[in-house]
Protein backbone atom coordinates (compact mmCIF):
# COMPACT_ATOMS: atom_id res chain seq x y z
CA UNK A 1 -114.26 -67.12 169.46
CA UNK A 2 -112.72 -67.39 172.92
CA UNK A 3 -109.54 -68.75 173.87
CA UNK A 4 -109.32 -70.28 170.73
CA UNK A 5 -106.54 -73.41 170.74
CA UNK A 6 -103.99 -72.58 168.17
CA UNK A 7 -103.12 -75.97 166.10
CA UNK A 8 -99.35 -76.02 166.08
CA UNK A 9 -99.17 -75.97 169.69
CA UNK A 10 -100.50 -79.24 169.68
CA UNK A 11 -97.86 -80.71 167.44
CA UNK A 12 -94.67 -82.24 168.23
CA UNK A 13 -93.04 -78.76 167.02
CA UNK A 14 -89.42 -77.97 166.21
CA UNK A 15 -88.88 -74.63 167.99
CA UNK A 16 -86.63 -72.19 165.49
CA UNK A 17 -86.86 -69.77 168.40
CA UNK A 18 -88.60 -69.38 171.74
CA UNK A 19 -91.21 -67.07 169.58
CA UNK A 20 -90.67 -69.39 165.94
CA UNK A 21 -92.15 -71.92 164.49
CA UNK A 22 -91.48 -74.70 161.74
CA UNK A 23 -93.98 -77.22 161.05
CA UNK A 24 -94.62 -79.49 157.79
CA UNK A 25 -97.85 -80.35 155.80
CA UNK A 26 -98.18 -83.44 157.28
CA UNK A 27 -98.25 -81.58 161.12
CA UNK A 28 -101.31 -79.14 159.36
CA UNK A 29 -103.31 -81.70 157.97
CA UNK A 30 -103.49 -83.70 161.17
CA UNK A 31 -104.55 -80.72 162.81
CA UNK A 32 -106.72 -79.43 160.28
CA UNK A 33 -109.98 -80.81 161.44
CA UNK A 34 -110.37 -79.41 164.43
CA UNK A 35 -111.17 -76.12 162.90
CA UNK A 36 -114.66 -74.99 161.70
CA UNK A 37 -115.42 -75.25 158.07
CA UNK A 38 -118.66 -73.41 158.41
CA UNK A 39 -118.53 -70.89 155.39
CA UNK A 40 -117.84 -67.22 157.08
CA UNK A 41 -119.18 -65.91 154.24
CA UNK A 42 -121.05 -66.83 151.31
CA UNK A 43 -120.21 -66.60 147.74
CA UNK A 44 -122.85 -63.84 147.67
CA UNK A 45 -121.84 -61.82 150.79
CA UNK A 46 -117.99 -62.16 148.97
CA UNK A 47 -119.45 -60.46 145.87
CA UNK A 48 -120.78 -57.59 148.06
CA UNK A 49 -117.44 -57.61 150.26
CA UNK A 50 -115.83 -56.90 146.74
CA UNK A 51 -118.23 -54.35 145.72
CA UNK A 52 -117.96 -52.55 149.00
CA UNK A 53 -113.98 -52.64 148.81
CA UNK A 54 -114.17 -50.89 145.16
CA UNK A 55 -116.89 -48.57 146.33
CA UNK A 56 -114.43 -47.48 149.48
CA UNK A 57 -110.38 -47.87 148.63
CA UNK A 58 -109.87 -45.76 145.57
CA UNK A 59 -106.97 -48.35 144.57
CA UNK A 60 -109.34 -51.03 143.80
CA UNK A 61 -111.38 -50.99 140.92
CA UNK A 62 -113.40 -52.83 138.10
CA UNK A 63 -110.36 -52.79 135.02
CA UNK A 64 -113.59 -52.65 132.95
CA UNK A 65 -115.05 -49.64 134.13
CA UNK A 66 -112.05 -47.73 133.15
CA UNK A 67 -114.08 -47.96 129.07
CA UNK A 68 -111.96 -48.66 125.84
CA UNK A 69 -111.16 -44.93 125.97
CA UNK A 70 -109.66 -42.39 128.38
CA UNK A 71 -108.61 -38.63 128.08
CA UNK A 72 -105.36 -37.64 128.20
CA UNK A 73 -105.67 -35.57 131.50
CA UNK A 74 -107.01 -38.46 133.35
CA UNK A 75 -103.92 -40.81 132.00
CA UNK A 76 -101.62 -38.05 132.89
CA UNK A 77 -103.69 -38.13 136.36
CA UNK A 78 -103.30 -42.05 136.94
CA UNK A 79 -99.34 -42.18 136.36
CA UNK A 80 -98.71 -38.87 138.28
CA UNK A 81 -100.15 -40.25 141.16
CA UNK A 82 -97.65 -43.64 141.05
CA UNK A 83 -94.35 -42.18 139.17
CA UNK A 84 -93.64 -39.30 142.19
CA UNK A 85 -89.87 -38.51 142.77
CA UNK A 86 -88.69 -39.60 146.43
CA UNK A 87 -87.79 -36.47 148.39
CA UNK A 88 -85.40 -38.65 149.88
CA UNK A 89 -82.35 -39.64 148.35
CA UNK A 90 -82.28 -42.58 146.08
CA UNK A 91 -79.26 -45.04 144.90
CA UNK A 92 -78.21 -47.05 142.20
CA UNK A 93 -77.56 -50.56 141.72
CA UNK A 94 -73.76 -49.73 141.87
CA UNK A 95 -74.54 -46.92 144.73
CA UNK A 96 -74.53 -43.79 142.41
CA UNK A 97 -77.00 -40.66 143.87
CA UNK A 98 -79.50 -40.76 141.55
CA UNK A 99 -79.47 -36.97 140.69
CA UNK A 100 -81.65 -34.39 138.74
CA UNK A 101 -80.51 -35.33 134.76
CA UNK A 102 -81.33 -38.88 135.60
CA UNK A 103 -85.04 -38.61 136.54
CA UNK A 104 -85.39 -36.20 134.22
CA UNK A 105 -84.66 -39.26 131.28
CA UNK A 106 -86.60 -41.30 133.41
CA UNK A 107 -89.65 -38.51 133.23
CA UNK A 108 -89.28 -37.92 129.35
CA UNK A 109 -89.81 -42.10 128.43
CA UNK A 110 -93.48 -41.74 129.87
CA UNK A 111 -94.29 -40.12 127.14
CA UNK A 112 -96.84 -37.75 128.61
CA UNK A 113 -96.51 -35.30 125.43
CA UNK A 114 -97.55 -38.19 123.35
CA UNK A 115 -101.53 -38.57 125.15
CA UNK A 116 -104.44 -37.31 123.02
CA UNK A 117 -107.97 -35.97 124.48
CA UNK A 118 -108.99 -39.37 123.83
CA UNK A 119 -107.07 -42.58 123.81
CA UNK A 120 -108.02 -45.68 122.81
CA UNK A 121 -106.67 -48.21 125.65
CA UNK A 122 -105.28 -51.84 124.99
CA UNK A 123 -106.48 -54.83 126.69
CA UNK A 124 -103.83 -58.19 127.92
CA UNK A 125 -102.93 -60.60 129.95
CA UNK A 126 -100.00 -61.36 131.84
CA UNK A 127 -97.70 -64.43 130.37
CA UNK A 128 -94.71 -64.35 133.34
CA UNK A 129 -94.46 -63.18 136.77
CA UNK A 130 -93.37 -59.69 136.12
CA UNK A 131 -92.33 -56.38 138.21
CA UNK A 132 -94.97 -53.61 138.79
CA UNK A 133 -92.50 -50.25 138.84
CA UNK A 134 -92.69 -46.58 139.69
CA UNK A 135 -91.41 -45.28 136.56
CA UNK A 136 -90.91 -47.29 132.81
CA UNK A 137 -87.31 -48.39 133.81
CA UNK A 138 -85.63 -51.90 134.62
CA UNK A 139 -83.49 -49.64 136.93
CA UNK A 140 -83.83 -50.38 140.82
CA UNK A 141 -83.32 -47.72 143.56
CA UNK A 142 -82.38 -47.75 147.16
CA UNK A 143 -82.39 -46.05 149.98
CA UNK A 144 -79.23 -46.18 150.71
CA UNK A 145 -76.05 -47.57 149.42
CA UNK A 146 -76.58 -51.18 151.64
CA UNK A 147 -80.33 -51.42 151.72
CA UNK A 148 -81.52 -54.29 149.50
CA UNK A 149 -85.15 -53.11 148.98
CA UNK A 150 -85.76 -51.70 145.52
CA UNK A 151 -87.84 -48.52 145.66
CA UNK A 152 -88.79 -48.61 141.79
CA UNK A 153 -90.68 -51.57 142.73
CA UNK A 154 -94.67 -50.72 143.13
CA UNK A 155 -95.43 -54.71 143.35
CA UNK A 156 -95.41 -58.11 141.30
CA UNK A 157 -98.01 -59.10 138.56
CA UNK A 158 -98.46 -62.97 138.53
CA UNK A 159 -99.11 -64.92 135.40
CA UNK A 160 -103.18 -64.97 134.69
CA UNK A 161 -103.59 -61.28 135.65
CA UNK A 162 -105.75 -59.41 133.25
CA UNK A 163 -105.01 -55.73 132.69
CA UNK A 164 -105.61 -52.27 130.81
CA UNK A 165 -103.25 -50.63 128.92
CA UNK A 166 -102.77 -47.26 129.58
CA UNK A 167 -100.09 -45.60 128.02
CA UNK A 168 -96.93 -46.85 126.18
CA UNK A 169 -93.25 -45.40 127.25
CA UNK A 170 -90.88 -43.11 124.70
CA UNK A 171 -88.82 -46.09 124.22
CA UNK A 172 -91.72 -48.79 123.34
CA UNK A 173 -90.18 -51.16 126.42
CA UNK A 174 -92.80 -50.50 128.77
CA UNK A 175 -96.27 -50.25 129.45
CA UNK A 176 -98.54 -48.32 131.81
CA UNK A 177 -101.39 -50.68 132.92
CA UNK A 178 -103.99 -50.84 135.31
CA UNK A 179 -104.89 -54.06 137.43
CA UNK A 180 -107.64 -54.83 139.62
CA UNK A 181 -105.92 -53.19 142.48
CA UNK A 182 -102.56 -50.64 141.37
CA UNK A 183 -101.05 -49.27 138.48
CA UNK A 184 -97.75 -48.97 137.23
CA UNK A 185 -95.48 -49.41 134.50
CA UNK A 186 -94.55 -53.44 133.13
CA UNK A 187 -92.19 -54.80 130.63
CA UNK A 188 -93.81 -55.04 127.24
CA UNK A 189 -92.30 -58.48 126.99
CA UNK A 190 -94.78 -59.93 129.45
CA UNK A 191 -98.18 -58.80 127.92
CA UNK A 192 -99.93 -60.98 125.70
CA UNK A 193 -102.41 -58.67 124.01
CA UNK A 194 -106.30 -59.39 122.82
CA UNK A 195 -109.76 -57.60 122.75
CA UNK A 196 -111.56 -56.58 125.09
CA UNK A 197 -114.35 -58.86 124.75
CA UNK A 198 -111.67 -61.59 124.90
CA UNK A 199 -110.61 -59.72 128.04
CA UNK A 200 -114.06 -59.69 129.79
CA UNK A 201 -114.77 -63.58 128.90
CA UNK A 202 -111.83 -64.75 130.30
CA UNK A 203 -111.50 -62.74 133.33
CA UNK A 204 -115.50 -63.57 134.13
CA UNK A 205 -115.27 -67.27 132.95
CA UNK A 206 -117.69 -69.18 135.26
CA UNK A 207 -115.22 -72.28 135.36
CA UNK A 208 -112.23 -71.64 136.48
CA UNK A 209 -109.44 -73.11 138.68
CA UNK A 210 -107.71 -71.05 141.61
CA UNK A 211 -103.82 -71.91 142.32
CA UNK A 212 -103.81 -72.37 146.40
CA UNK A 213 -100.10 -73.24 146.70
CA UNK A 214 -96.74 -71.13 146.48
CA UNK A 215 -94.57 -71.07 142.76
CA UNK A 216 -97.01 -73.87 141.36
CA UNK A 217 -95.44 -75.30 137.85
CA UNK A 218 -97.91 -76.50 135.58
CA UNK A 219 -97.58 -80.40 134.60
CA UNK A 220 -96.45 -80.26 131.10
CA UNK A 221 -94.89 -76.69 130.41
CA UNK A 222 -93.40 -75.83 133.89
CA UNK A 223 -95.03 -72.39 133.61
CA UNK A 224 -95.00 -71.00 137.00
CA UNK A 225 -98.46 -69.91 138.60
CA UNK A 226 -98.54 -67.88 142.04
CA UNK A 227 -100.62 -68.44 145.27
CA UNK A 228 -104.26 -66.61 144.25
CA UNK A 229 -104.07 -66.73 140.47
CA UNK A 230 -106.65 -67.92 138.55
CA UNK A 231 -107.12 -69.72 135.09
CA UNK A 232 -110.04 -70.93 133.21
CA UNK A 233 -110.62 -74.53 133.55
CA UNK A 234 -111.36 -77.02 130.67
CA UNK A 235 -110.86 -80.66 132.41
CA UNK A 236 -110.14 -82.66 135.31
CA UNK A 237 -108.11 -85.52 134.05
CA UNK A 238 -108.16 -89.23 134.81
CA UNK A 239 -105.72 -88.31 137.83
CA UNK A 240 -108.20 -85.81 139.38
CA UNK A 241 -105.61 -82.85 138.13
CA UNK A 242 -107.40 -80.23 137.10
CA UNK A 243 -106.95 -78.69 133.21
CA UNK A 244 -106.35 -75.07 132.83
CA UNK A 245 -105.63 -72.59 130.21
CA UNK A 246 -102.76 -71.14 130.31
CA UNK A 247 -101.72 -67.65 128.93
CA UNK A 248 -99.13 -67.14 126.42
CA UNK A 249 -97.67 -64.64 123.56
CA UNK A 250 -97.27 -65.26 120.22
CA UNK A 251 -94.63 -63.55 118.56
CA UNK A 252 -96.53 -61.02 117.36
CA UNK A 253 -97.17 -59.89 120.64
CA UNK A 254 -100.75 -61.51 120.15
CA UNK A 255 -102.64 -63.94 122.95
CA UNK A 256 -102.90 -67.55 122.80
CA UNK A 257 -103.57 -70.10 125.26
CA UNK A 258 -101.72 -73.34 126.43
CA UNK A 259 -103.61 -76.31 127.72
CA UNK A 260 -101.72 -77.72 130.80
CA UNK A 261 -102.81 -79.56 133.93
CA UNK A 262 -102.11 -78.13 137.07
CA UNK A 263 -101.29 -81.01 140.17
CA UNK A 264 -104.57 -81.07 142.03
CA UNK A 265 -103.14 -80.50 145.79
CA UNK A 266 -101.60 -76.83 144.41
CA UNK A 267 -105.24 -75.98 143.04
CA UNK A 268 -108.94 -75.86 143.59
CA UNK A 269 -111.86 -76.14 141.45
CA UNK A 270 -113.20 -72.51 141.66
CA UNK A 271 -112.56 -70.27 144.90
CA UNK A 272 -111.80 -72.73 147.89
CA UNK A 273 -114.89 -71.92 150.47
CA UNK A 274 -113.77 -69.10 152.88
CA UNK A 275 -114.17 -71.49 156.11
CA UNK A 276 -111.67 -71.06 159.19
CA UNK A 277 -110.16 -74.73 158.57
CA UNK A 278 -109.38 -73.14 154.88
CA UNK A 279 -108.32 -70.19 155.91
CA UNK A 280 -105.65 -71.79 158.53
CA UNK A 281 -104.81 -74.13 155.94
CA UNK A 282 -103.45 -71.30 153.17
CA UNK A 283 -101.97 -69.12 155.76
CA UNK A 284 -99.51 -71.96 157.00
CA UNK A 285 -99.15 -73.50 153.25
CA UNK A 286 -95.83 -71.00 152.89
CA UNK A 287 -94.66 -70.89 156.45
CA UNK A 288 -90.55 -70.35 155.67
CA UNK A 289 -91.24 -68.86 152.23
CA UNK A 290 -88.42 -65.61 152.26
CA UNK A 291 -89.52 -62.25 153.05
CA UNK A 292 -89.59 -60.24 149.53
CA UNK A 293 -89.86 -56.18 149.71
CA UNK A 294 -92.82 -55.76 146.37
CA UNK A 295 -93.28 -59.52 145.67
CA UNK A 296 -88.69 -58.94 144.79
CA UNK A 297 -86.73 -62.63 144.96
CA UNK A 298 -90.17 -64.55 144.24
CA UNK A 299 -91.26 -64.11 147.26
CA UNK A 300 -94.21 -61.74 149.42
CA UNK A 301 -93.89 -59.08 151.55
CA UNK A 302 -96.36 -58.85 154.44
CA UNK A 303 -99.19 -56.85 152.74
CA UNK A 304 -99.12 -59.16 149.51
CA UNK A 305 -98.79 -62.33 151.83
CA UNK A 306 -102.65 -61.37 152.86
CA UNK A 307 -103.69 -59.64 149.98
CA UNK A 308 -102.85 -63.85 147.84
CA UNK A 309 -104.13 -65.48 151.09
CA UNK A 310 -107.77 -63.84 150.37
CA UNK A 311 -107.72 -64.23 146.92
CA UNK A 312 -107.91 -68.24 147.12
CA UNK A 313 -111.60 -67.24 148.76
CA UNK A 314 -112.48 -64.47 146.04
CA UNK A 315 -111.92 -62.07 148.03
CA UNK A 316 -110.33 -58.87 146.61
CA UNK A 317 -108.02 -56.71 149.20
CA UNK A 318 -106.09 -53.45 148.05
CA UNK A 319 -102.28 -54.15 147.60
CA UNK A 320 -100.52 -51.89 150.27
CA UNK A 321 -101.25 -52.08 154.25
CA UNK A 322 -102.10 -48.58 154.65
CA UNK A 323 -105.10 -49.24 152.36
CA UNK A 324 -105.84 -53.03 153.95
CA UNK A 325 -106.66 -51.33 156.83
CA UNK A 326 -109.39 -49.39 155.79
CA UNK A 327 -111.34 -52.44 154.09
CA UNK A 328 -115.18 -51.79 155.22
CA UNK A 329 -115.56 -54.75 157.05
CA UNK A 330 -115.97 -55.74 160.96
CA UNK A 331 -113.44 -53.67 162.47
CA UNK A 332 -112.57 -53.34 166.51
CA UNK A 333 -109.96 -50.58 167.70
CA UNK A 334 -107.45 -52.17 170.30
CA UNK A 335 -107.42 -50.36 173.11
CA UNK A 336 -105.44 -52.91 175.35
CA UNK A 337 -104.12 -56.13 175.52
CA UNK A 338 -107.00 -57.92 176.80
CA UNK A 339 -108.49 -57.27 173.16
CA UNK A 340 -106.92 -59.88 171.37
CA UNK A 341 -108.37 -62.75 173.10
CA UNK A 342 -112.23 -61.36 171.94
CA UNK A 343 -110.84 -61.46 168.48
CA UNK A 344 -111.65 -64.51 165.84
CA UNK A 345 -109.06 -66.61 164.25
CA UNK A 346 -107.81 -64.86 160.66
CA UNK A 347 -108.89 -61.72 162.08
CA UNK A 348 -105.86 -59.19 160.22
CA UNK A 349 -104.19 -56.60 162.71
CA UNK A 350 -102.67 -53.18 161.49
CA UNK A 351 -99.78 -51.64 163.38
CA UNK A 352 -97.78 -48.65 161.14
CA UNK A 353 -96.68 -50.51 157.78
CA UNK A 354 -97.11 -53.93 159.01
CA UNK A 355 -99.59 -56.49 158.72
CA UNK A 356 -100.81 -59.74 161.08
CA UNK A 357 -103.13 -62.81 160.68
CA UNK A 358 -104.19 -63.87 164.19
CA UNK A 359 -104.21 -67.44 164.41
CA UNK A 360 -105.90 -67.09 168.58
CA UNK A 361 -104.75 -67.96 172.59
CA UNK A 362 -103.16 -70.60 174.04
CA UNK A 363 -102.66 -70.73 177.51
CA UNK A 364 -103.34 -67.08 177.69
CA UNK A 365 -100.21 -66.22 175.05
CA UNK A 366 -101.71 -65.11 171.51
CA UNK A 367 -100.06 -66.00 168.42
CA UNK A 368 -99.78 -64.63 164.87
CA UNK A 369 -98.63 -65.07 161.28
CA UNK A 370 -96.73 -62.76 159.59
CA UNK A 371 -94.34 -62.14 156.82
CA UNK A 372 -92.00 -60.08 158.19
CA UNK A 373 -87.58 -59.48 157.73
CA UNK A 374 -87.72 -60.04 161.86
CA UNK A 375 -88.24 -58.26 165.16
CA UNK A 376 -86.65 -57.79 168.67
CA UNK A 377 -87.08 -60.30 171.82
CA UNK A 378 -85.22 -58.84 174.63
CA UNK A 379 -83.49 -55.94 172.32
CA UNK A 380 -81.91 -58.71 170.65
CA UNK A 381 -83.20 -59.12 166.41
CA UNK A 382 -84.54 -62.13 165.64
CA UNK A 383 -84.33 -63.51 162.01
CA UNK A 384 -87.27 -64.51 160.62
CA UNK A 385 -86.97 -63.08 156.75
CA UNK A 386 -89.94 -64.52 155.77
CA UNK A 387 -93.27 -66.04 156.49
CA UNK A 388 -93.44 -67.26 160.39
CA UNK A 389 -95.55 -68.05 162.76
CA UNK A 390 -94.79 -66.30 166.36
CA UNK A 391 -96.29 -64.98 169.71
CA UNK A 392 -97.81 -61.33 169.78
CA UNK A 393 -95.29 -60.50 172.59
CA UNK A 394 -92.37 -59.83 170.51
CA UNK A 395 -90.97 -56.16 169.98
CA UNK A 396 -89.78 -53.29 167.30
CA UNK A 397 -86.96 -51.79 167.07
CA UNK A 398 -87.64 -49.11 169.31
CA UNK A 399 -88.49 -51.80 172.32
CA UNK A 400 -92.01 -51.59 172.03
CA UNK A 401 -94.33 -54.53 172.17
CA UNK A 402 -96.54 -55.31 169.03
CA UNK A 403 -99.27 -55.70 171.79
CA UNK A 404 -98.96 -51.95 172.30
CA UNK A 405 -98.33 -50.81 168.51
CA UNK A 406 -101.57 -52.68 167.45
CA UNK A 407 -104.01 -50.40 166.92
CA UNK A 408 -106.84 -51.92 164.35
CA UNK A 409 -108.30 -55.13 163.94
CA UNK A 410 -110.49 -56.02 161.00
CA UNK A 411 -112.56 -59.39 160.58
CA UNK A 412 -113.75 -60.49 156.87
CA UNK A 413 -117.09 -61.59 158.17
């Protein structure tokens, strides 16, 4: 698409900054149709996307095809490869050097003496929004003694998320698991467990419901349920809300489900068609929502922002940017900046650890969406801490324009 008009710019708009922008719902949905809803792919062509992603990024993978057994060398393997020390130096909470005794504790709870030749794995679910970390520890780590971003932190698991059960820690507080796309160690606490036939049926049930709003609550329980997730639906009911099931532990540690409805604007019957109107649509749905290093705060950072943007369509992304960007899909280099006006709306762009959605031209400016702590107009920092909306010609710290840094462009198409 050329010189595609970008909604908001349309709007009566309240300007944040000369490069940010605020808008409400009601300023999207009166914009909304001017977009194509023509399906950019197909249910079918999503499938093979999906395929092709777990065929290509190592990361991503069928949780089923890992068996209901593993050897104890390819365990070891798996949590090698996610609990590495830092070279750097890391810091407590309270700003203590975390030194050589410490990570040795840390090393001992994964309980790496403790694997067989063959282990039989566990199958769950995930009852509460939960942290993804490095090592089997509520313990965060920084690097330094004012940063705020907790280097333990791998990613968050929302509630819904199936997983496999690797390995349990020393201390029985933690378990290794593997979801559809990264591994790492969770709290015990927030894994319902159940077969894996249970397992299987749930996470390929052919009615299901798909959250497409930010820190839904469910009607009746006030269970919160995170842009992407998806639940197995029983009922729409006589308000058009849509009835899910609802995972939950018993105190046993054992799965059960809770009936709830779910508030039919923050949900979809199945995957909401992957259209450009749709896609526009869930991209600007959080616009303001805080900037959150690993899915920390409740919040996204920029990689997870797209990664729960495509899963509303089905679509399956790896969780970090460095993997996003090789997703075998149509991809165009940027060579200059005349590129970016060739390029289709919700086309993602890759500079080093940072990813865009472009959202097209206006009057010869492009402009993106991002989530994103801020950036430099002018060599002055702008604030955004958080999910925005702003033109490509803004700058990094080292006073170069993103224009220039942008190096990869891939369209899901």
């Amino acid at each position: 698409m050329k010189k595609l008009i970008v909604f908001f710019i349309t709007l009566t708009i309240a300007t944040i900054s000369s490069n940010v922008f605020a808008m409400n719902n009601t300023d999207i949905l009166l914009n909304i149709k001017q977009y194509s809803n023509e399906a950019i792919l197909n249910d079918a062509q999503i499938n093979e996307l999906n395929k092709n992603i777990i065929n290509t990024i190592p990361s991503v993978i069928d949780i089923f095809d890992l068996g209901s057994s593993l050897k104890g060398d390819t365990i070891k393997e798996y949590i090698k490869n996610i609990s590495i020390r830092s070279n750097a130096s890391r810091y407590s909470t309270d700003g203590t050097l975390l030194n050589d005794n410490y990570y040795t504790s840390i090393y001992n709870n994964m309980n790496l003496g403790n694997l067989n030749n063959t282990n039989i794995l566990k199958f769950g679910i995930i009852v509460s929004r939960s942290s993804l970390k490095k090592f089997p520890t509520t313990d965060c780590a920084f690097s330094s003694t004012t940063s705020s971003y907790d280097r333990f932190l791998e990613t968050t698991l929302y509630v819904g998320e199936p997983i496999v059960i690797l390995q349990e820690s020393a201390d029985s507080k933690f378990y290794f698991v593997a979801m559809y796309n990264y591994m790492g160690w969770v709290n015990k606490n927030n894994i319902a467990l159940c077969s894996r036939d249970l397992l299987y049926m749930y996470a390929t049930c052919p009615n299901f419901l798909t959250i497409t709003n930010n820190n839904t609550l469910s009607m009746n329980n006030n269970i919160q349920l995170d842009l992407g997730s998806k639940l197995p639906l029983l009922a729409v009911d006589i308000n058009y809300n849509l009835v899910g099931l609802i995972p939950a532990k018993r105190t046993d540690g054992s799965l059960y489900f809770i009936r709830d409805s779910i508030y039919r604007i923050d949900c979809y019957k199945g995957y909401m068609d992957y259209s450009t109107r749709n896609l526009i649509k869930i991209t600007t749905k959080i616009i303001g929502e805080p900037y959150g290093w690993g899915g920390s705060n409740n919040s996204r950072d920029c990689s997870s922002y797209v990664m729960d943007v495509f899963r509303v369509f089905g679509i399956n992304l790896p969780r970090n940017t460095n993997e996003q960007e090789n997703i075998p899909a149509h991809t165009k280099k940027i060579m200059n900046t005349h590129d970016f006006s060739t390029l289709d709306i919700g086309t993602l762009l890759f500079m080093d650890n940072h990813i865009m959605i472009y959202l097209g031209t206006y009057q010869d400016i492009q402009y993106i969406i991002h989530d994103t702590p801020g950036y430099f107009i002018n060599k002055k920092f702008i604030k955004a801490n958080g999910v925005t909306i702003s033109k490509l010609d803004i700058y990094s710290s080292k006073n170069i324009s993103y224009k220039k840094l942008i190096y990869k462009a891939i369209t899901l198409k």
